[in-house]
PDB file of N, CA and C in Angstrom:
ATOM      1  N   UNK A   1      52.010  -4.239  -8.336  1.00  0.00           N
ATOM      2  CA  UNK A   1      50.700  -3.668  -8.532  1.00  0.00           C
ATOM      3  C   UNK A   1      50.574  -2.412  -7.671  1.00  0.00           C
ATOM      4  N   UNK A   2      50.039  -1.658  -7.867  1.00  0.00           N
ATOM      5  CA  UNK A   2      49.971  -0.159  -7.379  1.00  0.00           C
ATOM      6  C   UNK A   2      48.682  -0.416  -6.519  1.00  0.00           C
ATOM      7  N   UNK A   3      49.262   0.068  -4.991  1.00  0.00           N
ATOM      8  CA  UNK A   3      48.315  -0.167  -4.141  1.00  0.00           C
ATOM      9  C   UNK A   3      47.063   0.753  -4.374  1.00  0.00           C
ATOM     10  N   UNK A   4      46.780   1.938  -5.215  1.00  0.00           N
ATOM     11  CA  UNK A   4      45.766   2.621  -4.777  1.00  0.00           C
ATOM     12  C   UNK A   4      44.696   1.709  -6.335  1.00  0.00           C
ATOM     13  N   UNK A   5      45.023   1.125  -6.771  1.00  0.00           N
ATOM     14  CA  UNK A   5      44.333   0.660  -7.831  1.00  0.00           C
ATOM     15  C   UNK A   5      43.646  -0.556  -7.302  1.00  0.00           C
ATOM     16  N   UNK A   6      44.285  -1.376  -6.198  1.00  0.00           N
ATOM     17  CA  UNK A   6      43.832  -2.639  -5.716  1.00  0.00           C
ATOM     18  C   UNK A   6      42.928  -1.802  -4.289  1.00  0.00           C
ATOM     19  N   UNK A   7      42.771  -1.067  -3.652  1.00  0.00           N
ATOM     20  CA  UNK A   7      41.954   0.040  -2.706  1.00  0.00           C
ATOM     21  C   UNK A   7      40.791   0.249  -3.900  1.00  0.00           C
ATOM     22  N   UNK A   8      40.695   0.855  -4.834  1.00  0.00           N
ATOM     23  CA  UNK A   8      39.968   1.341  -5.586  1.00  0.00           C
ATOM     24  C   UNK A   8      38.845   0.471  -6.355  1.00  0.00           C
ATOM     25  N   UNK A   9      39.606  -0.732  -6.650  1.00  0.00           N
ATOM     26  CA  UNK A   9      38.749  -2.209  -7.166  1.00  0.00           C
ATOM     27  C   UNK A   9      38.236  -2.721  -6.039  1.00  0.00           C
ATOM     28  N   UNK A  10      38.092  -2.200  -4.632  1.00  0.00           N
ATOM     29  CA  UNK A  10      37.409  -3.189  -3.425  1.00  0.00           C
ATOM     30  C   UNK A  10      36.849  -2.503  -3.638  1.00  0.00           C
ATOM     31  N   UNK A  11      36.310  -1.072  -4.065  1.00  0.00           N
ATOM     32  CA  UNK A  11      34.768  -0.395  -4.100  1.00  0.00           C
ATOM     33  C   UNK A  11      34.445  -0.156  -4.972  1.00  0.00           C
ATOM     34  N   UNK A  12      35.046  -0.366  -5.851  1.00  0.00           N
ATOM     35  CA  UNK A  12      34.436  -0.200  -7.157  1.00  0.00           C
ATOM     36  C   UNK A  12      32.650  -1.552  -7.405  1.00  0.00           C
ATOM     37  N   UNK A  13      31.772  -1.054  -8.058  1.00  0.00           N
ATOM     38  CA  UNK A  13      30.387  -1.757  -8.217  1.00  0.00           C
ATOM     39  C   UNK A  13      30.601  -2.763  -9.622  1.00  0.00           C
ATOM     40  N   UNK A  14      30.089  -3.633  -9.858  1.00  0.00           N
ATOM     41  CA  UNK A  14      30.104  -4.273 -10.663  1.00  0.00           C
ATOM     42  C   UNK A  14      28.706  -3.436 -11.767  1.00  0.00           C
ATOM     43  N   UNK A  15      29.324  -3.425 -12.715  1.00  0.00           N
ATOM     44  CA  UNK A  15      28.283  -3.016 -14.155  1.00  0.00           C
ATOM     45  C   UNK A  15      27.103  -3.573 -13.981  1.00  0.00           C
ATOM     46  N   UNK A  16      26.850  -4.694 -13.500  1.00  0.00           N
ATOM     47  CA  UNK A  16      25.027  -4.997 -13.662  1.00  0.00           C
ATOM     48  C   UNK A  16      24.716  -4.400 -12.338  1.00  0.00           C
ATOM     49  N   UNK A  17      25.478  -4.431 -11.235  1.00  0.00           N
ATOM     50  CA  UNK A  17      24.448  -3.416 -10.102  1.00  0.00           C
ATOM     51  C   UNK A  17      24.355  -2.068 -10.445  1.00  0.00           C
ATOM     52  N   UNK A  18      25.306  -1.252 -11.077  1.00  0.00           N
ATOM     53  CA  UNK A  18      25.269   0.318 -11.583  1.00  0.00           C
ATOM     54  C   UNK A  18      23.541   0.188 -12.633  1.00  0.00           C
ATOM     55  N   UNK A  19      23.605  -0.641 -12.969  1.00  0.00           N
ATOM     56  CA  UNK A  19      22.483  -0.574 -14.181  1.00  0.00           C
ATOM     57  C   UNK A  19      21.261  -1.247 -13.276  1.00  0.00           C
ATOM     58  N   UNK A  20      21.077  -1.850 -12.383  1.00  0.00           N
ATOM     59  CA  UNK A  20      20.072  -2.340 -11.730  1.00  0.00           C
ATOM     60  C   UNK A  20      19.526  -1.270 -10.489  1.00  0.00           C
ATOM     61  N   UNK A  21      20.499  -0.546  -9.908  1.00  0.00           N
ATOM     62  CA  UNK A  21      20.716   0.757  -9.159  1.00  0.00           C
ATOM     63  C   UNK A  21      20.360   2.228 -10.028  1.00  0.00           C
ATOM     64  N   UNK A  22      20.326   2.173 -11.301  1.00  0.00           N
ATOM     65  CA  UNK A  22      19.890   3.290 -11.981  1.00  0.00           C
ATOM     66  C   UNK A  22      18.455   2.958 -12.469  1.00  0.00           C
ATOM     67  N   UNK A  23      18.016   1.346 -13.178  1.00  0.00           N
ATOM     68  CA  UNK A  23      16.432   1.445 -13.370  1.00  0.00           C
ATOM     69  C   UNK A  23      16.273   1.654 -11.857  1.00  0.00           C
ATOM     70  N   UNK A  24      16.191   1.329 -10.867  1.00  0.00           N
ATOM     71  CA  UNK A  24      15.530   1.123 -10.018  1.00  0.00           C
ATOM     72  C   UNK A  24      15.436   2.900  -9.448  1.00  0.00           C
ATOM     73  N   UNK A  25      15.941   3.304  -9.590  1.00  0.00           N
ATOM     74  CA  UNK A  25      15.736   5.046  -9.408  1.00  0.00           C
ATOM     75  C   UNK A  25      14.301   5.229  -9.990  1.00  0.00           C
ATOM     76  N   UNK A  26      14.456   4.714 -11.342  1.00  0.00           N
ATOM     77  CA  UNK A  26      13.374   5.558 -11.803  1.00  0.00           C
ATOM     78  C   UNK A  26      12.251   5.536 -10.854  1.00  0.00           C
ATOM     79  N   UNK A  27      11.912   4.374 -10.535  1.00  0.00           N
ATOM     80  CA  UNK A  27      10.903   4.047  -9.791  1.00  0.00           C
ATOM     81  C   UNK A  27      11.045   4.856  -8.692  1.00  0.00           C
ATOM     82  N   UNK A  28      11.732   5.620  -7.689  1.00  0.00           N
ATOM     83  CA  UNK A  28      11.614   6.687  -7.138  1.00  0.00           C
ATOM     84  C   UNK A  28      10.812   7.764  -7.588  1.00  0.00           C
ATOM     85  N   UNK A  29      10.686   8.058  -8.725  1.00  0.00           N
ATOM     86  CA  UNK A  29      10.407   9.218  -8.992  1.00  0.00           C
ATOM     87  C   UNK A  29       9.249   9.263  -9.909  1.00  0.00           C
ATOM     88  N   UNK A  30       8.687   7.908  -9.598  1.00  0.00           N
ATOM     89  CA  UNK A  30       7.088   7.884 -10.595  1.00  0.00           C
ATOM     90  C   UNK A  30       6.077   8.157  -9.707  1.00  0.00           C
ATOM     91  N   UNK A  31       4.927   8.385 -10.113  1.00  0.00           N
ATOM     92  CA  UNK A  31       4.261   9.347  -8.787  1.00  0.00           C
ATOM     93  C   UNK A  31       3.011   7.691  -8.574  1.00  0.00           C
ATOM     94  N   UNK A  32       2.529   8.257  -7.423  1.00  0.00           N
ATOM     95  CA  UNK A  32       1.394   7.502  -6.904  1.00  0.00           C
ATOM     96  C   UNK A  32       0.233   6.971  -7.451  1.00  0.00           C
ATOM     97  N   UNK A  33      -0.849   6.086  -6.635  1.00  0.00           N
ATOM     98  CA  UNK A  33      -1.729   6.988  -7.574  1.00  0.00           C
ATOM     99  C   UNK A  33      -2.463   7.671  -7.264  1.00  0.00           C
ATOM    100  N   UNK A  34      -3.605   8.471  -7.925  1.00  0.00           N
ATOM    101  CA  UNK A  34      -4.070   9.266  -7.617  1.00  0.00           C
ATOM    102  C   UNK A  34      -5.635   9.148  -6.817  1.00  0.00           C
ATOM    103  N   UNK A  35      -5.968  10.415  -5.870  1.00  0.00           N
ATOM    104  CA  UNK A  35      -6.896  10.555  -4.946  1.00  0.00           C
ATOM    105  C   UNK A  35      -7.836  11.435  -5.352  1.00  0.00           C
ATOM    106  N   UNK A  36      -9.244  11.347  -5.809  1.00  0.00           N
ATOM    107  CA  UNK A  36     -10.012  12.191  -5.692  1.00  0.00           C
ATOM    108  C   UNK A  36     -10.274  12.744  -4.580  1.00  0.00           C
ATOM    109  N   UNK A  37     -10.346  14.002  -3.855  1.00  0.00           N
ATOM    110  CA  UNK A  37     -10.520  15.165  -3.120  1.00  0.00           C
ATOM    111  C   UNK A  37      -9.303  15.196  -2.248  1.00  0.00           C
ATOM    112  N   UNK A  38      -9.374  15.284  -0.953  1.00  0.00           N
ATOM    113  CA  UNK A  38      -8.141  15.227  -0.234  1.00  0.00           C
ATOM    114  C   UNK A  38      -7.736  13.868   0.211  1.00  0.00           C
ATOM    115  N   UNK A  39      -8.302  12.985   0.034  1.00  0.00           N
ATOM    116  CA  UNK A  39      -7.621  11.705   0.107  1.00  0.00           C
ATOM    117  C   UNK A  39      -8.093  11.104   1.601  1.00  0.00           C
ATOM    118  N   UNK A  40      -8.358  12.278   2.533  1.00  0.00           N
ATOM    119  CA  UNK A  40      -9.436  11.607   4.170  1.00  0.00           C
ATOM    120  C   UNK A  40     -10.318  10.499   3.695  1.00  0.00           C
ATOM    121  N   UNK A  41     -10.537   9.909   4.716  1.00  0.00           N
ATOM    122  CA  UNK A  41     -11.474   8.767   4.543  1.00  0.00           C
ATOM    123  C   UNK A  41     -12.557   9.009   5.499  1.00  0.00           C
ATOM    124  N   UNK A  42     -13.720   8.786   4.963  1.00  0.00           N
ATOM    125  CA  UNK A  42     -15.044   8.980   5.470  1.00  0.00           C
ATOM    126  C   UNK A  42     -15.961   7.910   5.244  1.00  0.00           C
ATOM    127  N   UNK A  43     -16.112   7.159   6.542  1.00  0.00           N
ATOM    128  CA  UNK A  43     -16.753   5.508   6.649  1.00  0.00           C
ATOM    129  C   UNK A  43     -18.503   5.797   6.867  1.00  0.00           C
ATOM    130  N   UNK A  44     -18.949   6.762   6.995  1.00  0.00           N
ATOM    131  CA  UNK A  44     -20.313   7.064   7.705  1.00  0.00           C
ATOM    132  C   UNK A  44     -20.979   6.416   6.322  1.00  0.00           C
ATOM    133  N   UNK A  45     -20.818   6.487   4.612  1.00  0.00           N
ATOM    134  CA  UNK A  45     -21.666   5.861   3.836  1.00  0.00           C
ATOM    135  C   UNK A  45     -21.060   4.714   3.524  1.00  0.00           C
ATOM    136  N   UNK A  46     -20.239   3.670   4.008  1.00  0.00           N
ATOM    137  CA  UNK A  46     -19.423   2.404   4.130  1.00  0.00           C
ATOM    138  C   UNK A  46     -20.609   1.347   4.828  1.00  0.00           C
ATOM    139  N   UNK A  47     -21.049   1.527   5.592  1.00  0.00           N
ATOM    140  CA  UNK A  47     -21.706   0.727   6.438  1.00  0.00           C
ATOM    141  C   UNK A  47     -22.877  -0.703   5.927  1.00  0.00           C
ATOM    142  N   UNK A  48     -23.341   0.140   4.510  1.00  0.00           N
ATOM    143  CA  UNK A  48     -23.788  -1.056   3.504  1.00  0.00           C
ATOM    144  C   UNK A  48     -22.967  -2.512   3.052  1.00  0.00           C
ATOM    145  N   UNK A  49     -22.019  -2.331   3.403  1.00  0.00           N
ATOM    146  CA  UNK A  49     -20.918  -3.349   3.001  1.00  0.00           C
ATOM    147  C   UNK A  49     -20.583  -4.674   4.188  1.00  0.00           C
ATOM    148  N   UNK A  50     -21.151  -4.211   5.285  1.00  0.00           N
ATOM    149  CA  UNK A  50     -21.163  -4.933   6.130  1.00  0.00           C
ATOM    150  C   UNK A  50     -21.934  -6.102   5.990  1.00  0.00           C
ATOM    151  N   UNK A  51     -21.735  -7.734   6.040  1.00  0.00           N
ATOM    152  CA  UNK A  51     -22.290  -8.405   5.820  1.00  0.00           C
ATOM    153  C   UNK A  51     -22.299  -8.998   3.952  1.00  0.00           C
ATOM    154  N   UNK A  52     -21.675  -7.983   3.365  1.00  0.00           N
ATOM    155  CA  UNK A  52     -21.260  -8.370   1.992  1.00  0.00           C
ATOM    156  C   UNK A  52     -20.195  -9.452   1.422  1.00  0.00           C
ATOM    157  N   UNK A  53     -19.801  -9.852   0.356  1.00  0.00           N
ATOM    158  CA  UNK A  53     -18.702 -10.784  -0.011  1.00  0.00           C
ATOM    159  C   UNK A  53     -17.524  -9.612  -0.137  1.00  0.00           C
ATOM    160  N   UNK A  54     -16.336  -9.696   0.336  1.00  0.00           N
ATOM    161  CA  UNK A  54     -14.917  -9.369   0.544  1.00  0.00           C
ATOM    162  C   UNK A  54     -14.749  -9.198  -0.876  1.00  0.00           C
ATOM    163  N   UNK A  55     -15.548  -8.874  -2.285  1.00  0.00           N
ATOM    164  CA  UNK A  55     -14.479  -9.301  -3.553  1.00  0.00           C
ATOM    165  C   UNK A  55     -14.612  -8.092  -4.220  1.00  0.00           C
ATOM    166  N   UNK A  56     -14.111  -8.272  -5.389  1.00  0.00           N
ATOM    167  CA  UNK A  56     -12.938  -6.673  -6.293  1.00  0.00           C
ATOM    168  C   UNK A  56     -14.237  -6.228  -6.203  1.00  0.00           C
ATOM    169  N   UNK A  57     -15.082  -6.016  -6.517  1.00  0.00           N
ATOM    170  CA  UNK A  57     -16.153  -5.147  -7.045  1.00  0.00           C
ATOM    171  C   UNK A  57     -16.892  -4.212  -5.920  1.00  0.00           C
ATOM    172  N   UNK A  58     -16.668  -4.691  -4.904  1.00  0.00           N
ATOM    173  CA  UNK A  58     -16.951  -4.051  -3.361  1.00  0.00           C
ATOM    174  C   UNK A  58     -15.875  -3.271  -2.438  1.00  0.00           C
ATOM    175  N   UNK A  59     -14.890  -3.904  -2.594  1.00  0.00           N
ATOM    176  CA  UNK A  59     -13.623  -2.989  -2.357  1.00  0.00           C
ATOM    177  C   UNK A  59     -13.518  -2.119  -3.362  1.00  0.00           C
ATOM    178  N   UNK A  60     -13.449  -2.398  -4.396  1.00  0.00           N
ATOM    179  CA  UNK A  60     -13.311  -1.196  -5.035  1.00  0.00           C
ATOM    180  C   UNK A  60     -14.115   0.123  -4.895  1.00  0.00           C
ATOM    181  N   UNK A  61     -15.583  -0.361  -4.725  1.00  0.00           N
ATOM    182  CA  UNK A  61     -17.015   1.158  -4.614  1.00  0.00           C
ATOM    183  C   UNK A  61     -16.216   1.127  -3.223  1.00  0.00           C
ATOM    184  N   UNK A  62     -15.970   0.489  -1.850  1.00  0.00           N
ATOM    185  CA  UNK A  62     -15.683   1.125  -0.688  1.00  0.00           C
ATOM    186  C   UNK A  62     -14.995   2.260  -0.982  1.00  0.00           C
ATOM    187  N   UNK A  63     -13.426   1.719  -1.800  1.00  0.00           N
ATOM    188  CA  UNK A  63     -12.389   2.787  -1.739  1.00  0.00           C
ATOM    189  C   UNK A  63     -13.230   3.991  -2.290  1.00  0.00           C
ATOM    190  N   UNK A  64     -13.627   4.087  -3.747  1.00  0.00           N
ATOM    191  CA  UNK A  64     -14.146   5.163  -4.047  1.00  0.00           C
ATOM    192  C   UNK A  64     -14.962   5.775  -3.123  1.00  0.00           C
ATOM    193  N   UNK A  65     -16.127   5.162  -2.480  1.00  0.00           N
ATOM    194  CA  UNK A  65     -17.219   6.214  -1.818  1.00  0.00           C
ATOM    195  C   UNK A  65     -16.233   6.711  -0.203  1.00  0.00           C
ATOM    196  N   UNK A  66     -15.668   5.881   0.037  1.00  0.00           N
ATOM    197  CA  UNK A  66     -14.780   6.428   0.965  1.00  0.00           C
ATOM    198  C   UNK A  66     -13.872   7.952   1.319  1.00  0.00           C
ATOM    199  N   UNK A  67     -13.401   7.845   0.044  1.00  0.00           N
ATOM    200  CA  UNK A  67     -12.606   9.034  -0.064  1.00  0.00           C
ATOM    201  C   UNK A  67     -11.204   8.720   0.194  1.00  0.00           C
ATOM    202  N   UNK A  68     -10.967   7.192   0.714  1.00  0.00           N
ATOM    203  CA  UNK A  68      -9.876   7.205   1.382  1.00  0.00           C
ATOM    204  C   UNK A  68      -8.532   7.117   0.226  1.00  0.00           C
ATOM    205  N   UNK A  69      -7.393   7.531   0.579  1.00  0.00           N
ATOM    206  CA  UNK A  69      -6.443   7.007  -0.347  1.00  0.00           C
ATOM    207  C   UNK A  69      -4.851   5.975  -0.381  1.00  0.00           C
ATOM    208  N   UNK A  70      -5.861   4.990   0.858  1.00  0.00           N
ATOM    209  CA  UNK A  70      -5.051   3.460   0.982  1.00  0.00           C
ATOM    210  C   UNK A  70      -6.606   2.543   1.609  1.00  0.00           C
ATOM    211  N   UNK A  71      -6.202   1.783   1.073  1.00  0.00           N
ATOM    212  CA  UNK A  71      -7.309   0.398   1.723  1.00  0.00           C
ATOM    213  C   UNK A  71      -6.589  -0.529   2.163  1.00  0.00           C
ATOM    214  N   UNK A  72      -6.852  -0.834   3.525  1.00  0.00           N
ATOM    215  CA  UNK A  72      -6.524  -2.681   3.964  1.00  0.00           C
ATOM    216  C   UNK A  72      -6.990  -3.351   4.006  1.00  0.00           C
ATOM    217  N   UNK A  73      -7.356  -4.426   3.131  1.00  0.00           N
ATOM    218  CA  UNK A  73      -8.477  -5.727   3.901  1.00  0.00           C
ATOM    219  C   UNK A  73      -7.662  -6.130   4.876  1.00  0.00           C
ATOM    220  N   UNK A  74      -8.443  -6.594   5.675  1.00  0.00           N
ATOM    221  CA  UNK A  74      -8.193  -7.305   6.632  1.00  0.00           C
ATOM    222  C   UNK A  74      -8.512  -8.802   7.172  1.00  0.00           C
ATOM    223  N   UNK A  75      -8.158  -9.207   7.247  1.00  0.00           N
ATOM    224  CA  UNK A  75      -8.260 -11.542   7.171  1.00  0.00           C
ATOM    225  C   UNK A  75      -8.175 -11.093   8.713  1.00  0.00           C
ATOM    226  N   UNK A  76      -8.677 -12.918   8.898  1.00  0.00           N
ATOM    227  CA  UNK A  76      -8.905 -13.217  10.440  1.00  0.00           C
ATOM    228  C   UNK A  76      -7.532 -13.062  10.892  1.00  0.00           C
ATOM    229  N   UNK A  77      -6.531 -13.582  10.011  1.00  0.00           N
ATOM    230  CA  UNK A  77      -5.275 -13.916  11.206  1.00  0.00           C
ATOM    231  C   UNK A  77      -4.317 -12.334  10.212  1.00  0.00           C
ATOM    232  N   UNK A  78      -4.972 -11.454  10.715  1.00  0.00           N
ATOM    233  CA  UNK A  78      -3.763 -10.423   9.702  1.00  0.00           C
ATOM    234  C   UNK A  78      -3.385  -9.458  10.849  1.00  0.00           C
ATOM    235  N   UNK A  79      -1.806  -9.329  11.481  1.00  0.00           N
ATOM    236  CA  UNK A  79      -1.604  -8.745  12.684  1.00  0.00           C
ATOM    237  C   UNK A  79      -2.039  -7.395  12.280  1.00  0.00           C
ATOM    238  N   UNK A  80      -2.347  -6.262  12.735  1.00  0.00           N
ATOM    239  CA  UNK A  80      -2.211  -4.698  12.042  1.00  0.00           C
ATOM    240  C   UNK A  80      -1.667  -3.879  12.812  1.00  0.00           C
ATOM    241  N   UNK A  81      -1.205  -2.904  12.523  1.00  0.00           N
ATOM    242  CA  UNK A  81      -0.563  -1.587  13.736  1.00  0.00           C
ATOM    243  C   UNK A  81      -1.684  -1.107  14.706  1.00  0.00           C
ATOM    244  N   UNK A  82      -1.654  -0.309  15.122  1.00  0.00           N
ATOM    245  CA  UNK A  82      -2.464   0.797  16.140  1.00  0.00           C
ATOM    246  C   UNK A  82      -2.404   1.892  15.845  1.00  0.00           C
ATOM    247  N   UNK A  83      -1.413   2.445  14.791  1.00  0.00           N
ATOM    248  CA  UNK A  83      -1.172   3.763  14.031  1.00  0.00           C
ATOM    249  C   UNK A  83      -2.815   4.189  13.472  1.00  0.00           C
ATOM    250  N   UNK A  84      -2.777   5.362  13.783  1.00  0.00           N
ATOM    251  CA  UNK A  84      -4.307   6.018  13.171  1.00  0.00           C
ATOM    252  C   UNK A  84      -3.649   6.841  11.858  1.00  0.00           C
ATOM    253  N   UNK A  85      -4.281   6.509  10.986  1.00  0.00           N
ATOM    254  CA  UNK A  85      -4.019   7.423   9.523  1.00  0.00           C
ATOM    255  C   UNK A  85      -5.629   7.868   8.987  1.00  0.00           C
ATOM    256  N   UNK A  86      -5.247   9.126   8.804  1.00  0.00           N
ATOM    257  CA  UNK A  86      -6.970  10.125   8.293  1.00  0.00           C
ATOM    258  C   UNK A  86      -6.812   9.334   7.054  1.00  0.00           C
ATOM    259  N   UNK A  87      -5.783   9.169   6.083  1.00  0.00           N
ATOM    260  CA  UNK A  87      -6.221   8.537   4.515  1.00  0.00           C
ATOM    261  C   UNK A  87      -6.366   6.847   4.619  1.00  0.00           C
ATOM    262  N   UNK A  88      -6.452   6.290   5.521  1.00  0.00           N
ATOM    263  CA  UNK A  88      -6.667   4.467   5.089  1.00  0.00           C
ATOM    264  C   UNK A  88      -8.337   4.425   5.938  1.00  0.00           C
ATOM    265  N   UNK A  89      -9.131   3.241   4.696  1.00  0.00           N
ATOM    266  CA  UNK A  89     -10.163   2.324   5.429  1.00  0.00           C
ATOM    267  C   UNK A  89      -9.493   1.238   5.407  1.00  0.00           C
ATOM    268  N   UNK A  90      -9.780   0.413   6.605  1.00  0.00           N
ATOM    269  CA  UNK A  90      -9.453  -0.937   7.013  1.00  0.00           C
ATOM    270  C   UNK A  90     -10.967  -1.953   6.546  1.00  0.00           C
ATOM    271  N   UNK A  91     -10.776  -2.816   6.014  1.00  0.00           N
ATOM    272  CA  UNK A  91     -12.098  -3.654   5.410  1.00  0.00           C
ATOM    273  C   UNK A  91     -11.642  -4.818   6.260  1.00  0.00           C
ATOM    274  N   UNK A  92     -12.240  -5.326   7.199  1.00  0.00           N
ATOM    275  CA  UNK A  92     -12.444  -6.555   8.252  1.00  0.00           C
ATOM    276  C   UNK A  92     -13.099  -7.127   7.368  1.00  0.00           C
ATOM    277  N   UNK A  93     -12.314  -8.369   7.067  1.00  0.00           N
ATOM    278  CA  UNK A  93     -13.228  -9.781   6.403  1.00  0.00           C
ATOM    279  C   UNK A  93     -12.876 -11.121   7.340  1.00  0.00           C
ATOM    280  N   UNK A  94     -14.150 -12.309   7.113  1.00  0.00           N
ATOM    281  CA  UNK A  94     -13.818 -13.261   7.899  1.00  0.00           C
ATOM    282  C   UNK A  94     -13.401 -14.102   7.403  1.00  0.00           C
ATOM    283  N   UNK A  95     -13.177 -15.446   8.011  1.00  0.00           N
ATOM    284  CA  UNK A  95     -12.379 -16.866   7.030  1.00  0.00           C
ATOM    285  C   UNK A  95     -13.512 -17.293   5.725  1.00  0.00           C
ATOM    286  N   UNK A  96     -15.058 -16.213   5.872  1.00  0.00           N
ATOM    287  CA  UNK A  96     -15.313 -17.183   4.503  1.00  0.00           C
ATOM    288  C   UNK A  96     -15.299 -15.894   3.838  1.00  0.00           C
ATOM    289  N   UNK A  97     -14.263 -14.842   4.047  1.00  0.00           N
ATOM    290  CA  UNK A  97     -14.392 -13.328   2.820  1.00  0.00           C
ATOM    291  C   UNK A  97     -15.684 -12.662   3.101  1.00  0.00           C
ATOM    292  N   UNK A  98     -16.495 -12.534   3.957  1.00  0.00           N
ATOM    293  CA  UNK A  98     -17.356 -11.552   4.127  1.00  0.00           C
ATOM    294  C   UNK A  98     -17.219 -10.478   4.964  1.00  0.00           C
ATOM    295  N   UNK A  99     -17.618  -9.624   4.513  1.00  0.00           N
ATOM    296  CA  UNK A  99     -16.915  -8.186   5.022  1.00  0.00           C
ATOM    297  C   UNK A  99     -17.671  -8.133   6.574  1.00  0.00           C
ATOM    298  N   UNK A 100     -16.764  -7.824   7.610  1.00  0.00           N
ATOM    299  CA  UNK A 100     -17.511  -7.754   8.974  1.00  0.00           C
ATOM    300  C   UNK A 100     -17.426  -6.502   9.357  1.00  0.00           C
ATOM    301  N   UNK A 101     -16.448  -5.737   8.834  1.00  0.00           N
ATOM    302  CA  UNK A 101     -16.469  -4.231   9.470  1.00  0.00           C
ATOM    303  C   UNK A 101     -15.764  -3.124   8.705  1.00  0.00           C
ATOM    304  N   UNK A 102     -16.129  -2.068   8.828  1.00  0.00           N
ATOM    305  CA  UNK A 102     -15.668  -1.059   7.566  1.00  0.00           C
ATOM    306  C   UNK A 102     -14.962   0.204   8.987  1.00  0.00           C
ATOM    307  N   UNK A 103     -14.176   0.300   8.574  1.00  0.00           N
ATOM    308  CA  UNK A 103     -13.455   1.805   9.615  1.00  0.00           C
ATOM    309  C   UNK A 103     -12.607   2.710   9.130  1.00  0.00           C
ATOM    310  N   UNK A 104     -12.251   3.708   9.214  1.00  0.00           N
ATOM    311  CA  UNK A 104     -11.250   4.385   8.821  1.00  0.00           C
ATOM    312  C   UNK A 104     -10.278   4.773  10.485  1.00  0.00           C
ATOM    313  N   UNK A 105      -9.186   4.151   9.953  1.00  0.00           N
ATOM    314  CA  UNK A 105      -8.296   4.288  11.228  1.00  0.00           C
ATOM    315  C   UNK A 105      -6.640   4.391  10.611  1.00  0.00           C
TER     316      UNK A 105
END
């Protein structure tokens, strides 16, 4: 057997990873989604939400009136960074889903 052919088959990829490695590109290159204005987050008209239920219909008006363009809820036991980002609101909810605090950090 010709040694550079048995070298060549230890790196060679198997056909379903070449094809699982090429869809998965695409997904590189599909875009986000999208942010009305610059994407900053601005909590000063958020503050109504405080004391509200944690559910889709309230997160959702946050994100919009926010401006922001990432949201975190946040649960009692959810560790988070210390990183400050101008585009995320953080939504503090408690163990029964009511929203305790609205921030952009």
């Amino acid at each position: 057997m010709n040694l550079s052919f048995v070298n060549l088959r230890k790196f060679c990829l198997p056909a379903a990873a070449v094809v699982v490695a090429a869809s998965l590109s695409g997904c590189l290159t599909t875009p986000g989604p999208t942010v009305a204005g610059d994407g900053r987050c601005d909590d000063t008209q958020s503050q109504w939400a405080v004391g509200q239920p944690g559910n889709e219909a309230n997160i959702r008006r946050l994100k919009s009136e926010s401006g922001a363009g990432l949201l975190n809820p946040i649960g009692p036991g959810t560790i988070v960074s210390r990183d400050i980002r101008q585009d995320r609101l953080r939504v503090f909810l408690d163990a029964a889903n009511v929203i305790t605090a609205v921030r952009c950090e």
